[in-house]
PDB file of N, CA and C in Angstrom:
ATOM      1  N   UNK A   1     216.129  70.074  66.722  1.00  0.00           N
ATOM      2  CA  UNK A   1     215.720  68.730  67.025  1.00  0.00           C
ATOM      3  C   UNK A   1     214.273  68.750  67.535  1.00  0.00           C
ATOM      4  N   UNK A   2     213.197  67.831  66.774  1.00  0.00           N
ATOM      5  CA  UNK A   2     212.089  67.941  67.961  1.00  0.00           C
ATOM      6  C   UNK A   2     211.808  67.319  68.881  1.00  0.00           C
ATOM      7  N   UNK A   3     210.763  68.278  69.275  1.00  0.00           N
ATOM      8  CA  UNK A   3     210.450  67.508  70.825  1.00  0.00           C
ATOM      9  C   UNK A   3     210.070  66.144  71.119  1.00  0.00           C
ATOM     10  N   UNK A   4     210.368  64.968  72.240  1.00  0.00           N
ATOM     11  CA  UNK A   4     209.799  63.767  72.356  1.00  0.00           C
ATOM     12  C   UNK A   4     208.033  63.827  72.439  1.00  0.00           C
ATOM     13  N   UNK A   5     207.310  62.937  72.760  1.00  0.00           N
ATOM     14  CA  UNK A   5     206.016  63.343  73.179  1.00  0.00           C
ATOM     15  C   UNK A   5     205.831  63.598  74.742  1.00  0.00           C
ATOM     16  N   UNK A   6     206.989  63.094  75.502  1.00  0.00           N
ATOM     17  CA  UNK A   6     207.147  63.096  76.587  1.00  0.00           C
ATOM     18  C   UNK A   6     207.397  64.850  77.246  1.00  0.00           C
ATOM     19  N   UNK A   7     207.902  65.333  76.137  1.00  0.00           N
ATOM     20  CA  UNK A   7     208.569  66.825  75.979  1.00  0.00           C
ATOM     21  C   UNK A   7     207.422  67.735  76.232  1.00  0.00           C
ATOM     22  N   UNK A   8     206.391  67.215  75.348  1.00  0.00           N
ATOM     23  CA  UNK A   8     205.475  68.034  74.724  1.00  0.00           C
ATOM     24  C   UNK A   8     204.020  67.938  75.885  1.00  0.00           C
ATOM     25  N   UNK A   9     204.475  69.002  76.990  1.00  0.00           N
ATOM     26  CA  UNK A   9     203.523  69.250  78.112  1.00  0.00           C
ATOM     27  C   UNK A   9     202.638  70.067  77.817  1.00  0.00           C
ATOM     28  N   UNK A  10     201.690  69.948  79.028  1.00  0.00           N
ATOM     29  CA  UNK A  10     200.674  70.647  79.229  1.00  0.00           C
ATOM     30  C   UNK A  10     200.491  71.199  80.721  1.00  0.00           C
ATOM     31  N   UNK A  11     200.797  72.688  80.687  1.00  0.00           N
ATOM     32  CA  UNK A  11     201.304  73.176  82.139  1.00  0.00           C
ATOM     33  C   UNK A  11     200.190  74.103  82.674  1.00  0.00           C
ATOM     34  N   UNK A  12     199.694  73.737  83.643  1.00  0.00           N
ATOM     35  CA  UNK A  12     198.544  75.015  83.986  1.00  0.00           C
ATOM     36  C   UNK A  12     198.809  75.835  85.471  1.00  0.00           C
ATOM     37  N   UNK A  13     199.286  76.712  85.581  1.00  0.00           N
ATOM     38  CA  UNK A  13     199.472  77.300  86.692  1.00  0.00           C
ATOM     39  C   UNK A  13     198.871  78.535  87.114  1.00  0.00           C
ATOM     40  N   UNK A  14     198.433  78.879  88.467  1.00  0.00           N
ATOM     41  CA  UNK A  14     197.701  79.863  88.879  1.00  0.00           C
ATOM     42  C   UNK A  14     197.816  79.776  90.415  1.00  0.00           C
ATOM     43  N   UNK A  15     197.694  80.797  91.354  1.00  0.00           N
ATOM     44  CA  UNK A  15     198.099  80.953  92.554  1.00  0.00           C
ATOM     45  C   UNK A  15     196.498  81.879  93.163  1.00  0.00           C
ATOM     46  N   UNK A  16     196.511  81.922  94.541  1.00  0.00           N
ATOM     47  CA  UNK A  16     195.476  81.856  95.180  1.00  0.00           C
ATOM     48  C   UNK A  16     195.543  83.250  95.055  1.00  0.00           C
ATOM     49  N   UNK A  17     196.414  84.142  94.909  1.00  0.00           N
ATOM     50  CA  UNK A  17     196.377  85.755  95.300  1.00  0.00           C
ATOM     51  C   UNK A  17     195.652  86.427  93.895  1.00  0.00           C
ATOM     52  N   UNK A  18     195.945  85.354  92.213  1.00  0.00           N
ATOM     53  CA  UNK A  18     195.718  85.945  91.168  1.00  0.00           C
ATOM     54  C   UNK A  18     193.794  85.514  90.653  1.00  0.00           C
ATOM     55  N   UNK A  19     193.121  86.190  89.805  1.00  0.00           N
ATOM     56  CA  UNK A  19     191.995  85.594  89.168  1.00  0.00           C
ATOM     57  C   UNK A  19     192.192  85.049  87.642  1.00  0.00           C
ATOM     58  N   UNK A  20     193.525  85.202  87.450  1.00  0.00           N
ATOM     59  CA  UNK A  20     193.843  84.277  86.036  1.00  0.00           C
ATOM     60  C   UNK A  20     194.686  83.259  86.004  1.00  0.00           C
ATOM     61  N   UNK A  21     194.733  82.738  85.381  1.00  0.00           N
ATOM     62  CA  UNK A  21     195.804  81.073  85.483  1.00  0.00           C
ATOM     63  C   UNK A  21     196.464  81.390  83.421  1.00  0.00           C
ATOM     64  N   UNK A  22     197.273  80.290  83.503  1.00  0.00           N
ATOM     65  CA  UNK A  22     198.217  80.494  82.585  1.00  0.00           C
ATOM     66  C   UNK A  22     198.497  79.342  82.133  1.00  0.00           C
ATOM     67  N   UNK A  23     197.935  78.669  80.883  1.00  0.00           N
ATOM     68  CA  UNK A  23     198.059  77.649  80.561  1.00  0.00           C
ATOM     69  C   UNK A  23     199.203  77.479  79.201  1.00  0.00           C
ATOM     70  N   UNK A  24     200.032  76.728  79.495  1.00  0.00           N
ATOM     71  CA  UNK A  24     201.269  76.208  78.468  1.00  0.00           C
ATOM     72  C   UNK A  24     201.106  74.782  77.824  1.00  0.00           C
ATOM     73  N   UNK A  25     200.928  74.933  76.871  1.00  0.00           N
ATOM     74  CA  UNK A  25     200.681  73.363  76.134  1.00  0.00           C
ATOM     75  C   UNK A  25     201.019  72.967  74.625  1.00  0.00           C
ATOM     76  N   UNK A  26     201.259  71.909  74.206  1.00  0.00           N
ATOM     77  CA  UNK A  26     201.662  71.475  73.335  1.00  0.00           C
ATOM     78  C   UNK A  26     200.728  70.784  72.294  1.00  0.00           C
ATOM     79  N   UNK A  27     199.596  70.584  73.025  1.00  0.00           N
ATOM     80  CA  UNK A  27     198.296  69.731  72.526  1.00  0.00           C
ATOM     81  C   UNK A  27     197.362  70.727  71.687  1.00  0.00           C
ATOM     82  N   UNK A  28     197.739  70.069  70.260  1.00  0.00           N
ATOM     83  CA  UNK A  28     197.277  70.541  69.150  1.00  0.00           C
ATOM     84  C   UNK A  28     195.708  71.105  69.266  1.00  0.00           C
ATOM     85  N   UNK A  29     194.715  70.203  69.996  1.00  0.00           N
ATOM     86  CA  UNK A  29     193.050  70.139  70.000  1.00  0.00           C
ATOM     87  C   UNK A  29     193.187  71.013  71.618  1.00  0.00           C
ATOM     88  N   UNK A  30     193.983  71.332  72.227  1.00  0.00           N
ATOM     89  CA  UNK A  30     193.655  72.571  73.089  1.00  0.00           C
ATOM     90  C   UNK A  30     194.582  73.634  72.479  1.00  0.00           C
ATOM     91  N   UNK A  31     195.532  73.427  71.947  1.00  0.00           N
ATOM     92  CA  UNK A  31     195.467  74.993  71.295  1.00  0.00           C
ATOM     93  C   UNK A  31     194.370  75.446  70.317  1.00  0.00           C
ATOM     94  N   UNK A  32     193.774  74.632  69.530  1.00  0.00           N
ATOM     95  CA  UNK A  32     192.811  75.535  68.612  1.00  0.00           C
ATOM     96  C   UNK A  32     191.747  75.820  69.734  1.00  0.00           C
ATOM     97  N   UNK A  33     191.528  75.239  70.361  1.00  0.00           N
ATOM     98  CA  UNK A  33     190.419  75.397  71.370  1.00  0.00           C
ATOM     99  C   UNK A  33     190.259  76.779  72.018  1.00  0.00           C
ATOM    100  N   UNK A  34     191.683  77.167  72.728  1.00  0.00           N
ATOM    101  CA  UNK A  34     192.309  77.861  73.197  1.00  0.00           C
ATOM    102  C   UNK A  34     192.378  79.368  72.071  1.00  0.00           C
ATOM    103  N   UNK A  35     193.026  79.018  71.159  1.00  0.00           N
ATOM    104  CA  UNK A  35     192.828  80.332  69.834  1.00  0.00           C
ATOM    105  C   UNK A  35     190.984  80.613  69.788  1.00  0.00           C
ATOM    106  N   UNK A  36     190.688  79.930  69.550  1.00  0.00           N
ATOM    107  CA  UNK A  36     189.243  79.854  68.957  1.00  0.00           C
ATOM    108  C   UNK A  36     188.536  80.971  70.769  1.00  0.00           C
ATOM    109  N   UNK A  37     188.897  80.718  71.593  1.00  0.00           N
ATOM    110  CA  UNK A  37     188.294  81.014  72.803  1.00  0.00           C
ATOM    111  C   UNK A  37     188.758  82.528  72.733  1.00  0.00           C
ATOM    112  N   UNK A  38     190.450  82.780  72.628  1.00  0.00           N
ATOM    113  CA  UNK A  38     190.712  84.122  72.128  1.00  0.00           C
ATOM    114  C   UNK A  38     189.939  84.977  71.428  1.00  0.00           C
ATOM    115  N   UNK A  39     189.768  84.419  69.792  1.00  0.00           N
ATOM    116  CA  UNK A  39     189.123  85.261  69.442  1.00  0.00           C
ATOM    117  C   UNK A  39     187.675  85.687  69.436  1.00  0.00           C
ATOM    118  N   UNK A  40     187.123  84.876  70.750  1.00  0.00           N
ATOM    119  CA  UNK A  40     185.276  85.201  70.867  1.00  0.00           C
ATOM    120  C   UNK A  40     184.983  85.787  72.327  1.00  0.00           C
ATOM    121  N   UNK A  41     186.411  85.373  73.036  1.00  0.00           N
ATOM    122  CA  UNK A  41     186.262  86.008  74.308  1.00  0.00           C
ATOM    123  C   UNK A  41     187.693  87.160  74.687  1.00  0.00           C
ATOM    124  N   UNK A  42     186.913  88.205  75.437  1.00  0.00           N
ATOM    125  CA  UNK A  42     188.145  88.833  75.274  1.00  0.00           C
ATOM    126  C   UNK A  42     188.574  88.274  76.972  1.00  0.00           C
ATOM    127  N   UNK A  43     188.563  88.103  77.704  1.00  0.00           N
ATOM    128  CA  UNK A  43     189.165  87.614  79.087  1.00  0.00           C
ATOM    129  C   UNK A  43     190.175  86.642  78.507  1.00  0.00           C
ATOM    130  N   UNK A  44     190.547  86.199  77.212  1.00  0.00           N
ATOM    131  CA  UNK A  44     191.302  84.863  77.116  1.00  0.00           C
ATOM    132  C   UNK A  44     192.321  85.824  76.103  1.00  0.00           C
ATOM    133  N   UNK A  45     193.471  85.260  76.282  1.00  0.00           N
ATOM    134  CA  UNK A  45     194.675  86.296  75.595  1.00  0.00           C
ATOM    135  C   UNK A  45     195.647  85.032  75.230  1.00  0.00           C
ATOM    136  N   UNK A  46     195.912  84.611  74.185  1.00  0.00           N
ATOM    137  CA  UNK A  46     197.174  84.221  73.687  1.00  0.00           C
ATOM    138  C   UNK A  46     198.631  84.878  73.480  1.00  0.00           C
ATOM    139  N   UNK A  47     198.952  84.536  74.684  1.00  0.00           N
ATOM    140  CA  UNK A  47     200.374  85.394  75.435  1.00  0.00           C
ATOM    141  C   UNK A  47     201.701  84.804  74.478  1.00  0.00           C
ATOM    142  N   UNK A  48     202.032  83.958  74.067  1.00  0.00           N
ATOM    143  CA  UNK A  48     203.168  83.990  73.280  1.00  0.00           C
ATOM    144  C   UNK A  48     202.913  82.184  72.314  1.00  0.00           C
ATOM    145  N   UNK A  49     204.123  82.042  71.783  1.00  0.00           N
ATOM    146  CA  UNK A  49     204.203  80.809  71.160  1.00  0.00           C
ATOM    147  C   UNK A  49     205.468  80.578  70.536  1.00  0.00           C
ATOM    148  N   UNK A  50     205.997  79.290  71.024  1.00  0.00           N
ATOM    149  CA  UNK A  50     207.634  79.531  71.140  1.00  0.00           C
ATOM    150  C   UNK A  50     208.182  78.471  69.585  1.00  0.00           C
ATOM    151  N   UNK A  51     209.010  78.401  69.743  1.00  0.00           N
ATOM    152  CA  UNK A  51     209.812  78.054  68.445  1.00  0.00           C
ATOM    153  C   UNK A  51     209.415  76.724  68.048  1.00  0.00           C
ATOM    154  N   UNK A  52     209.090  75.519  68.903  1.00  0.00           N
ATOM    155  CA  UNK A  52     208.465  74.058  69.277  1.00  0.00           C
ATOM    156  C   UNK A  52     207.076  74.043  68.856  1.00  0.00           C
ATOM    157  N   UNK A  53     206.366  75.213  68.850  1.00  0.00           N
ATOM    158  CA  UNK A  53     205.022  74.964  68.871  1.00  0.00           C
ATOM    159  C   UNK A  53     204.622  75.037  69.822  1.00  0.00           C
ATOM    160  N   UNK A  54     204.678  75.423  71.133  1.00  0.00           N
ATOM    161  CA  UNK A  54     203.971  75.433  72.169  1.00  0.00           C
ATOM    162  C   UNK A  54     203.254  76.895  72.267  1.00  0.00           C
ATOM    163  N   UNK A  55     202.367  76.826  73.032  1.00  0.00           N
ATOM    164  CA  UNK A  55     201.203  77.953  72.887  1.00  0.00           C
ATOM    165  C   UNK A  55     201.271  78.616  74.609  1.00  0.00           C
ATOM    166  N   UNK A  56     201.020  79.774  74.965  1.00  0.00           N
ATOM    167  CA  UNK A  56     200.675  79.965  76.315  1.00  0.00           C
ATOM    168  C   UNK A  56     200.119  80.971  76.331  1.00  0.00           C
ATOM    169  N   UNK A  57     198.527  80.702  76.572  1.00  0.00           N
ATOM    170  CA  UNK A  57     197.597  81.768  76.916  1.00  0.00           C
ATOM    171  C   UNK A  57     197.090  81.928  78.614  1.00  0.00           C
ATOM    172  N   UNK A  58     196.932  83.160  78.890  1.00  0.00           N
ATOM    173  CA  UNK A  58     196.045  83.703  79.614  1.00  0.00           C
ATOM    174  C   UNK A  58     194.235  83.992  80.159  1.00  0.00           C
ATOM    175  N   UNK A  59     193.891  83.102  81.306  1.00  0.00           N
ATOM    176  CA  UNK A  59     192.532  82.665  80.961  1.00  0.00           C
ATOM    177  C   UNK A  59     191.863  83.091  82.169  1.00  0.00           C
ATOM    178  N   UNK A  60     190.462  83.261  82.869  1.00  0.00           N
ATOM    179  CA  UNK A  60     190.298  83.450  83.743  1.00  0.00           C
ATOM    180  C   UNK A  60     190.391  82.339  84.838  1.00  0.00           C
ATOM    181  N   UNK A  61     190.686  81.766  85.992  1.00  0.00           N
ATOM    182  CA  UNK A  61     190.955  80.775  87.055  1.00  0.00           C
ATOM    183  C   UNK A  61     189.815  79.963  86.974  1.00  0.00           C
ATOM    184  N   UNK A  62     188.578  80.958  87.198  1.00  0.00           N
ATOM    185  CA  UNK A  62     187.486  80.150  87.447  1.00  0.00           C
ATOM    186  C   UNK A  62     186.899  79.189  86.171  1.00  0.00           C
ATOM    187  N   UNK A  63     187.455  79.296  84.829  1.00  0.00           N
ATOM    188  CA  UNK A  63     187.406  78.445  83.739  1.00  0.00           C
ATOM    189  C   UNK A  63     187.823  76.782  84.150  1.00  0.00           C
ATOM    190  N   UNK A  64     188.808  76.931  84.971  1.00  0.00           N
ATOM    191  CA  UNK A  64     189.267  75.640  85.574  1.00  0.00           C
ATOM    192  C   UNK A  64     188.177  74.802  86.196  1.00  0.00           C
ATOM    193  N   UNK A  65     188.349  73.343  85.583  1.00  0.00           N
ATOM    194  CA  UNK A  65     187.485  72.714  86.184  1.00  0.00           C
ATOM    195  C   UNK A  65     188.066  71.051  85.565  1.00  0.00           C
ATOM    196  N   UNK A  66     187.848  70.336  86.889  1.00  0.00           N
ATOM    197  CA  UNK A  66     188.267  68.871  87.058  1.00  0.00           C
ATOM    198  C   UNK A  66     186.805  68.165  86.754  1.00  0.00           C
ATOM    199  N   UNK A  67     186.775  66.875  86.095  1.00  0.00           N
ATOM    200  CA  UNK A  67     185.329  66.329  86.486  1.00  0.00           C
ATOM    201  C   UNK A  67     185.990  64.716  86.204  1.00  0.00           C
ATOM    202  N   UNK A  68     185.628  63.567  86.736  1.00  0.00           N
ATOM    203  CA  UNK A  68     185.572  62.603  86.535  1.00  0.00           C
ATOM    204  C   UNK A  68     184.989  62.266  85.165  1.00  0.00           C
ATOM    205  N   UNK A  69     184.938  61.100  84.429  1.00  0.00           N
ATOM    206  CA  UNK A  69     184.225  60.521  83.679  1.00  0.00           C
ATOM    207  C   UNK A  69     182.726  60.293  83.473  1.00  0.00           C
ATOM    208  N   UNK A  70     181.790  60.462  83.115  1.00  0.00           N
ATOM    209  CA  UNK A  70     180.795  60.762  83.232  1.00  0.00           C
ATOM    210  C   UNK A  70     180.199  58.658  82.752  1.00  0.00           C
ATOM    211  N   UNK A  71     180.017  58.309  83.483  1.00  0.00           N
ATOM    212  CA  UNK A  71     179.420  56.830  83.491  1.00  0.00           C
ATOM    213  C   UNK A  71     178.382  56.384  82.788  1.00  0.00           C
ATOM    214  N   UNK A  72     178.177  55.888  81.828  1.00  0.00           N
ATOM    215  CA  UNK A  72     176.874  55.674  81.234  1.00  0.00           C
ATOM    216  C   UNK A  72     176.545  54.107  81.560  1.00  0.00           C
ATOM    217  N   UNK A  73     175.189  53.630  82.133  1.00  0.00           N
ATOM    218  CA  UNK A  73     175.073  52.388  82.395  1.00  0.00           C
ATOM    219  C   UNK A  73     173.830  52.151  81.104  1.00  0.00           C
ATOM    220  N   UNK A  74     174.260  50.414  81.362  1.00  0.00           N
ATOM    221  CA  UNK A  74     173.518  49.750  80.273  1.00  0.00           C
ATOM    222  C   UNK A  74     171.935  49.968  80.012  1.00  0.00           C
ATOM    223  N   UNK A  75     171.410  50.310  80.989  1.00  0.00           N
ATOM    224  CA  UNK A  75     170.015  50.470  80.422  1.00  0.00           C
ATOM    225  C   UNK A  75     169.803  52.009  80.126  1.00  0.00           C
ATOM    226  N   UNK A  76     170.459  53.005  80.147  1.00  0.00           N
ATOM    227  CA  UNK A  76     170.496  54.525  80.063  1.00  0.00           C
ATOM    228  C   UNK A  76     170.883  53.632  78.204  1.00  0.00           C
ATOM    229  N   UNK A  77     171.730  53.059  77.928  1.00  0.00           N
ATOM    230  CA  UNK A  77     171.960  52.951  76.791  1.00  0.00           C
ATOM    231  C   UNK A  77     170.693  52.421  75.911  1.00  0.00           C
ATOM    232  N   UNK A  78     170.195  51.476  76.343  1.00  0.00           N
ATOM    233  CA  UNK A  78     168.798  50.612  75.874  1.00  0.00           C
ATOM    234  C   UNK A  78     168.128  51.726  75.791  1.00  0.00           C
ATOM    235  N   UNK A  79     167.647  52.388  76.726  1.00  0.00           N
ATOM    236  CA  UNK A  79     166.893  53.404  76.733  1.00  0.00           C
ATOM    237  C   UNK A  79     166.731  54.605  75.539  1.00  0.00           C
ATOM    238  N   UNK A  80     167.866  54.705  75.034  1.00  0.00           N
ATOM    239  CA  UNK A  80     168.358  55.830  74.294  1.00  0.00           C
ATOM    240  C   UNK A  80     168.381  55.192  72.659  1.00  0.00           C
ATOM    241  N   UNK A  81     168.446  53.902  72.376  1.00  0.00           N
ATOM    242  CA  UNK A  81     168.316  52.799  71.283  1.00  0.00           C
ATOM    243  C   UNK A  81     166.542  53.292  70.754  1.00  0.00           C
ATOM    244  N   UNK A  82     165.794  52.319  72.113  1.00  0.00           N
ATOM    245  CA  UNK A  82     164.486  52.662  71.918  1.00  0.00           C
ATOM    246  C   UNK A  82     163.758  53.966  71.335  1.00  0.00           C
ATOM    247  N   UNK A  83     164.598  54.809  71.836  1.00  0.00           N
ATOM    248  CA  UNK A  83     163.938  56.651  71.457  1.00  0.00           C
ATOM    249  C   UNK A  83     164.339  56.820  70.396  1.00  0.00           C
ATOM    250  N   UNK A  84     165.098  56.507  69.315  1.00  0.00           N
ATOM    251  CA  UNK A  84     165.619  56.223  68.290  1.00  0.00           C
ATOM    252  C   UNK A  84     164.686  56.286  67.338  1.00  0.00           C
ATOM    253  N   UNK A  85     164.439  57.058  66.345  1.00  0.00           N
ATOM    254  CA  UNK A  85     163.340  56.905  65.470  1.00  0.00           C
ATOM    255  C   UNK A  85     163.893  55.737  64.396  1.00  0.00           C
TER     256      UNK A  85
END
């Protein structure tokens, strides 16, 4: 049977004692991301991939990173029109 979309997570776990984290996911555009990172970096290891399609690689911690939305205001936009050849 497959999975709902609700099913189909994205799990990232890592603990303060380790320098790698362990990401589990279902999301098609971070697994290639994720493969693609494998094969150019060796610190990144694609640890298994289960019957569903889910992927779980091995990455370094400090790769982790949160950022808000990056805001673009209206005249940064005008601005960028104008430079426009």
């Amino acid at each position: 049977m497959a999975l709902t979309r609700e099913e189909k997570e994205t799990i990232v776990l890592f603990n303060e004692a380790e320098d790698t984290m362990e990401v589990f996911t279902y999301n098609k555009a971070l697994i290639r991301k994720l493969l693609k990172f494998s094969e150019t970096y060796s610190e990144v290891e694609m640890k298994r991939q289960n019957e569903e399609g889910g992927f779980t690689f091995i990455l370094p911690k400090n790769w982790f990173s949160i950022r808000p939305p990056r805001k673009i205001k209206f005249k940064d936009i005008e601005n960028r029109k104008n430079r426009l050849p």
